[in-house]
C-alpha atoms as a PDB file:
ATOM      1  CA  UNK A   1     -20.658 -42.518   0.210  1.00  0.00           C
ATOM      2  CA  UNK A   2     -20.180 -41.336   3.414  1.00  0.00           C
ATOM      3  CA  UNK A   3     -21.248 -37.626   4.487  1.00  0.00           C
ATOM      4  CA  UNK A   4     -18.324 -37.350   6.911  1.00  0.00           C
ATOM      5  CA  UNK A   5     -16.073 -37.161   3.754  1.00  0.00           C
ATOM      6  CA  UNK A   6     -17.191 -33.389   3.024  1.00  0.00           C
ATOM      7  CA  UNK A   7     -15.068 -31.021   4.684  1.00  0.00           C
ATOM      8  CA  UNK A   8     -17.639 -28.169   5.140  1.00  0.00           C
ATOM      9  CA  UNK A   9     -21.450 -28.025   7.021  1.00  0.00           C
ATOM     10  CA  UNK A  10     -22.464 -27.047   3.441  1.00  0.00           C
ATOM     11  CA  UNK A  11     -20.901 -29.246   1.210  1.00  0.00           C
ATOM     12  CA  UNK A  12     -22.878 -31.998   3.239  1.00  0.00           C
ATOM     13  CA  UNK A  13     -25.957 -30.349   3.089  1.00  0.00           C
ATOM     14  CA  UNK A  14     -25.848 -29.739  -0.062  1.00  0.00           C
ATOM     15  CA  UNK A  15     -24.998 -33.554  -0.883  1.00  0.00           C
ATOM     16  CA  UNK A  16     -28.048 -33.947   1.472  1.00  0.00           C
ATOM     17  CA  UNK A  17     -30.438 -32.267  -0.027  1.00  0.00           C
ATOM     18  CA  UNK A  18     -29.812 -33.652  -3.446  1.00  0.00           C
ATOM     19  CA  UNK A  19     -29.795 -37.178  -1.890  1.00  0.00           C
ATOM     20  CA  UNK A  20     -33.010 -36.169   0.083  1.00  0.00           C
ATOM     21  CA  UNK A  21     -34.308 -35.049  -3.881  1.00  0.00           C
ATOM     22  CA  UNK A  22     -33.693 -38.184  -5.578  1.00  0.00           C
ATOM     23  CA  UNK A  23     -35.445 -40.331  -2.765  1.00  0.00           C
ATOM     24  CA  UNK A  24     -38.918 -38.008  -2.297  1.00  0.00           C
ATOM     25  CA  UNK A  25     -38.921 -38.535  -6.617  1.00  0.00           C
ATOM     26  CA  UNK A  26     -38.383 -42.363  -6.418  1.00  0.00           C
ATOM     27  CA  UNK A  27     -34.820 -41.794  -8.102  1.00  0.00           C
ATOM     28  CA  UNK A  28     -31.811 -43.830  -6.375  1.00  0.00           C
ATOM     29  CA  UNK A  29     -29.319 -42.273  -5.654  1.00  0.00           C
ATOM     30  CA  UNK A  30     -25.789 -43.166  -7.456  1.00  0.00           C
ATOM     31  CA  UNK A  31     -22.598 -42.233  -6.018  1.00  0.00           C
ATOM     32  CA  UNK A  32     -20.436 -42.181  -8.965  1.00  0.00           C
ATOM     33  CA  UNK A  33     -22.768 -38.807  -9.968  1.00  0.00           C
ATOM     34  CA  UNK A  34     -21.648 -37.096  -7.222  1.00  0.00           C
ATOM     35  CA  UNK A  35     -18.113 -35.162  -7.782  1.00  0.00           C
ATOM     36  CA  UNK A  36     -15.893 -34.438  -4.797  1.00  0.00           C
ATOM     37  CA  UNK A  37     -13.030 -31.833  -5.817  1.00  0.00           C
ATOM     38  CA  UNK A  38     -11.809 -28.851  -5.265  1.00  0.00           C
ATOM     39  CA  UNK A  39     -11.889 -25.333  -6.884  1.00  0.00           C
ATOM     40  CA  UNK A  40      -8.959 -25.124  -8.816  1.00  0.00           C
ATOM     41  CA  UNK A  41      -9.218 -24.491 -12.058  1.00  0.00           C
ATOM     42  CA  UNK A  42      -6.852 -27.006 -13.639  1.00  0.00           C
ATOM     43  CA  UNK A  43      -8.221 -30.123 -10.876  1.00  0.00           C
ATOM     44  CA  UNK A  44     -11.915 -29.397 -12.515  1.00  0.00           C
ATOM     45  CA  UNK A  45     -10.626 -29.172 -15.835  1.00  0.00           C
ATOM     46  CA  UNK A  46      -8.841 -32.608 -15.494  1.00  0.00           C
ATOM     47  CA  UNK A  47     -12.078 -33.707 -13.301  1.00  0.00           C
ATOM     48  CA  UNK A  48     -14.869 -32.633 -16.031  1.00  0.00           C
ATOM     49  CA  UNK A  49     -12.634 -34.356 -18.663  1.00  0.00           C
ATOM     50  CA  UNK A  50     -11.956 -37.274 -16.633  1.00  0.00           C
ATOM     51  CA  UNK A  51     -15.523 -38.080 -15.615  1.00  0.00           C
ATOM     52  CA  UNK A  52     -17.250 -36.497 -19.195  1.00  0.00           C
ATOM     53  CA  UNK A  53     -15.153 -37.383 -21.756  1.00  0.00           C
ATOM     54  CA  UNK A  54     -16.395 -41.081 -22.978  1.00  0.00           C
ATOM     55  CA  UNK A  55     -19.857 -40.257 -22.259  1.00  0.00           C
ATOM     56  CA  UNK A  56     -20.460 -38.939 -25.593  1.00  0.00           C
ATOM     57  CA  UNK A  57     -22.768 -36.536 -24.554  1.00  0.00           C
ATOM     58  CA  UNK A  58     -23.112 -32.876 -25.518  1.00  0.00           C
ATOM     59  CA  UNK A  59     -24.265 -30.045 -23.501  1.00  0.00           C
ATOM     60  CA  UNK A  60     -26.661 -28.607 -23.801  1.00  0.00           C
ATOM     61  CA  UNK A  61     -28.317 -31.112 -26.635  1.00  0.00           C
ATOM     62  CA  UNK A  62     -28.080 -33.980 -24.448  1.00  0.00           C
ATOM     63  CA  UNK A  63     -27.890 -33.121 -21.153  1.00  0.00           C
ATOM     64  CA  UNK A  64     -27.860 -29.761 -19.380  1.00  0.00           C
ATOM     65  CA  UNK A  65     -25.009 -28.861 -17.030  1.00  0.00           C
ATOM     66  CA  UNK A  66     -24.858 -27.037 -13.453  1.00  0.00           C
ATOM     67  CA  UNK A  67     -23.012 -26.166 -11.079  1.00  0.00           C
ATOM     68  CA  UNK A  68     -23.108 -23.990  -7.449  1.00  0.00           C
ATOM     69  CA  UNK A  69     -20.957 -21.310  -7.031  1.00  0.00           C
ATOM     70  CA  UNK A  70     -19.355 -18.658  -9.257  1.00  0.00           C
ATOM     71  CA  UNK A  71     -16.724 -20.798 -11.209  1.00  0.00           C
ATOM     72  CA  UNK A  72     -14.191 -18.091 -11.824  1.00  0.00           C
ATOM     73  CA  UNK A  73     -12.506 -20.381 -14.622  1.00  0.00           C
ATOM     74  CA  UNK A  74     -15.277 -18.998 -17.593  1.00  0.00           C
ATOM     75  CA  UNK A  75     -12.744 -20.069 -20.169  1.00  0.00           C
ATOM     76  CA  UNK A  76     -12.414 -23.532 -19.019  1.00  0.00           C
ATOM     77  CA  UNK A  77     -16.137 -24.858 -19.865  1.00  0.00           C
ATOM     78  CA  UNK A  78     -17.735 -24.481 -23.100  1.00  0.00           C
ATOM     79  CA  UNK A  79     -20.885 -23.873 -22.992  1.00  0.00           C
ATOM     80  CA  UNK A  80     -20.740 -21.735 -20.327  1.00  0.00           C
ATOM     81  CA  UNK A  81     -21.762 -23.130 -17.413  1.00  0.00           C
ATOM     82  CA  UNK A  82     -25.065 -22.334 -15.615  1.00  0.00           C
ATOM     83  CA  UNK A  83     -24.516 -21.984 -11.812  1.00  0.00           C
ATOM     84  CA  UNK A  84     -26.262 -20.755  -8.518  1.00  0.00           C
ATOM     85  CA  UNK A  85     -24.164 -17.625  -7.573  1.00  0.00           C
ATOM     86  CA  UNK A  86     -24.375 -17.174  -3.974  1.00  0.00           C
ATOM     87  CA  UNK A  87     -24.056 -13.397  -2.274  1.00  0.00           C
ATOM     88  CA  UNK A  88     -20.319 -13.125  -1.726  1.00  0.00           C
ATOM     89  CA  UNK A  89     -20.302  -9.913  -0.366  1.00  0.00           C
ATOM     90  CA  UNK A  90     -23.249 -10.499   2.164  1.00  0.00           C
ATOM     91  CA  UNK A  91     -21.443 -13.763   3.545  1.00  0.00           C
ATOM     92  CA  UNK A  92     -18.656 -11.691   4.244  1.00  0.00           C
ATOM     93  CA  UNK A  93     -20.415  -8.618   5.363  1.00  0.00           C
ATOM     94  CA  UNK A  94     -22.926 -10.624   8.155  1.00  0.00           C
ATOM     95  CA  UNK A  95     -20.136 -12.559   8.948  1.00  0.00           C
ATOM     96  CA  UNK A  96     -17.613  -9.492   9.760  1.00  0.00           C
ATOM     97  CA  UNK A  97     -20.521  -8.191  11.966  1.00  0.00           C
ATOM     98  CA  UNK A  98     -21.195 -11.909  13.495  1.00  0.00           C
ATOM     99  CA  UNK A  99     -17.764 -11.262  14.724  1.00  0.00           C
ATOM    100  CA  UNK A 100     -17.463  -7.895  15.717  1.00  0.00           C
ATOM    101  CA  UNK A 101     -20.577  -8.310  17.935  1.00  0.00           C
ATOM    102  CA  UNK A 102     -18.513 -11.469  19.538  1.00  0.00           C
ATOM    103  CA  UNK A 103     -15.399  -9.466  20.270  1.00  0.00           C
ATOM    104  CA  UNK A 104     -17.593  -7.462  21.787  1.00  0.00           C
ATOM    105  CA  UNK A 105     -19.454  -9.531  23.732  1.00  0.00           C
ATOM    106  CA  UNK A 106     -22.587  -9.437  21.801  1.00  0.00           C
ATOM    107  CA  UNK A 107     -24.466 -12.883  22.714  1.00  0.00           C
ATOM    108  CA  UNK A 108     -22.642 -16.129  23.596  1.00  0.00           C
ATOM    109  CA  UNK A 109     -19.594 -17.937  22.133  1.00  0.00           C
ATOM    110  CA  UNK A 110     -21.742 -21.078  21.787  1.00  0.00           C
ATOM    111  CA  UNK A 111     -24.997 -18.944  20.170  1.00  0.00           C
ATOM    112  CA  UNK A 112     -25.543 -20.613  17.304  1.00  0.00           C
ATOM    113  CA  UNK A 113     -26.455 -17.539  14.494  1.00  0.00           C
ATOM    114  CA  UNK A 114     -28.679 -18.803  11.186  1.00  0.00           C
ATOM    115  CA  UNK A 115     -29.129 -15.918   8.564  1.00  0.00           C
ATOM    116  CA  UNK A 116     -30.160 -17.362   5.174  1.00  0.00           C
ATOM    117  CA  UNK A 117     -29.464 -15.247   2.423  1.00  0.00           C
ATOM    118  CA  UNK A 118     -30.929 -15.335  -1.618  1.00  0.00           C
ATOM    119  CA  UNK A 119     -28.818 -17.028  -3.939  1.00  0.00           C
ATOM    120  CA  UNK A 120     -29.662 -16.098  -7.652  1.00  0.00           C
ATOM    121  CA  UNK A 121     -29.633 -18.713 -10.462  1.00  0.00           C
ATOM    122  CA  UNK A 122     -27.405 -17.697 -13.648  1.00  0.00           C
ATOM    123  CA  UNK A 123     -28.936 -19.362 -16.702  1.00  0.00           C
ATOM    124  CA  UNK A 124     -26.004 -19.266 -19.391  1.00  0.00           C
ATOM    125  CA  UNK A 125     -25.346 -21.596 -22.299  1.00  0.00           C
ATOM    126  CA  UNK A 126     -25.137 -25.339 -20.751  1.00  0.00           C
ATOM    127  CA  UNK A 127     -28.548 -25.466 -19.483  1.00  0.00           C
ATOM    128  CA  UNK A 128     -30.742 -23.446 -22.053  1.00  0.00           C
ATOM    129  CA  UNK A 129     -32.680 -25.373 -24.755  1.00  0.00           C
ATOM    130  CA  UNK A 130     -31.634 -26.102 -27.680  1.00  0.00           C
ATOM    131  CA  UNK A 131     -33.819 -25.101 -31.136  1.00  0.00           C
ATOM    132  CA  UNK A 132     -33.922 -27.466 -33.564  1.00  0.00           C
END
């Protein structure tokens, strides 16, 4: 699959760096395990169904199930889904002052401005292990 396909920088790095995972672990990487979608809640609904349904798998007995980003659709996934939340509010807050200091005239049009900010992992219900 193609990287170009992904319509953000992060989408393909993130499909990068789980690539880039699987090959320094000796684990080839298969296309049909990665999803491409969007964040509607019905389209990942029909998508989860779609690609889940005959597996006969359960979560989290059989395998464990995550996800990055905040899904806002709690009531569509049961277990709840464990997910990297990333800081919302930061994002927006660095990048309103990225552009006020551009208006400005703050730096260069073509500056190129990396801030990396801490994501926290939510644990919930599809990923913890299961007593027996």
């Amino acid at each position: 699959m193609s990287l170009a396909r992904w319509r953000s920088r992060n989408e393909r790095r993130r499909v990068q760096g789980y690539r880039r995972a699987l090959q320094s672990a000796g684990i080839p990487v298969e296309g049909r395990l990665i999803w491409e979608g969007n964040l509607r809640a019905a389209d990942v609904a029909a998508m989860c169904r779609e690609k889940l349904a005959d597996s006969g798998l359960r979560t989290p007995r059989d395998i464990a199930f995550a996800t990055f980003d905040e899904l806002t659709a709690d009531d569509l996934f049961s277990p709840a889904v464990t997910t990297v939340v990333q800081p919302a509010y930061d994002i927006g807050f660095h990048a309103a002052g990225l552009l006020l200091d551009r208006i400005e005239g703050v730096g260069g049009l073509d500056d190129t401005v990396t801030i990396r900010l801490s994501a926290n992992l939510k644990v919930r219900e599809s990923s913890r292990a299961v007593r027996a």
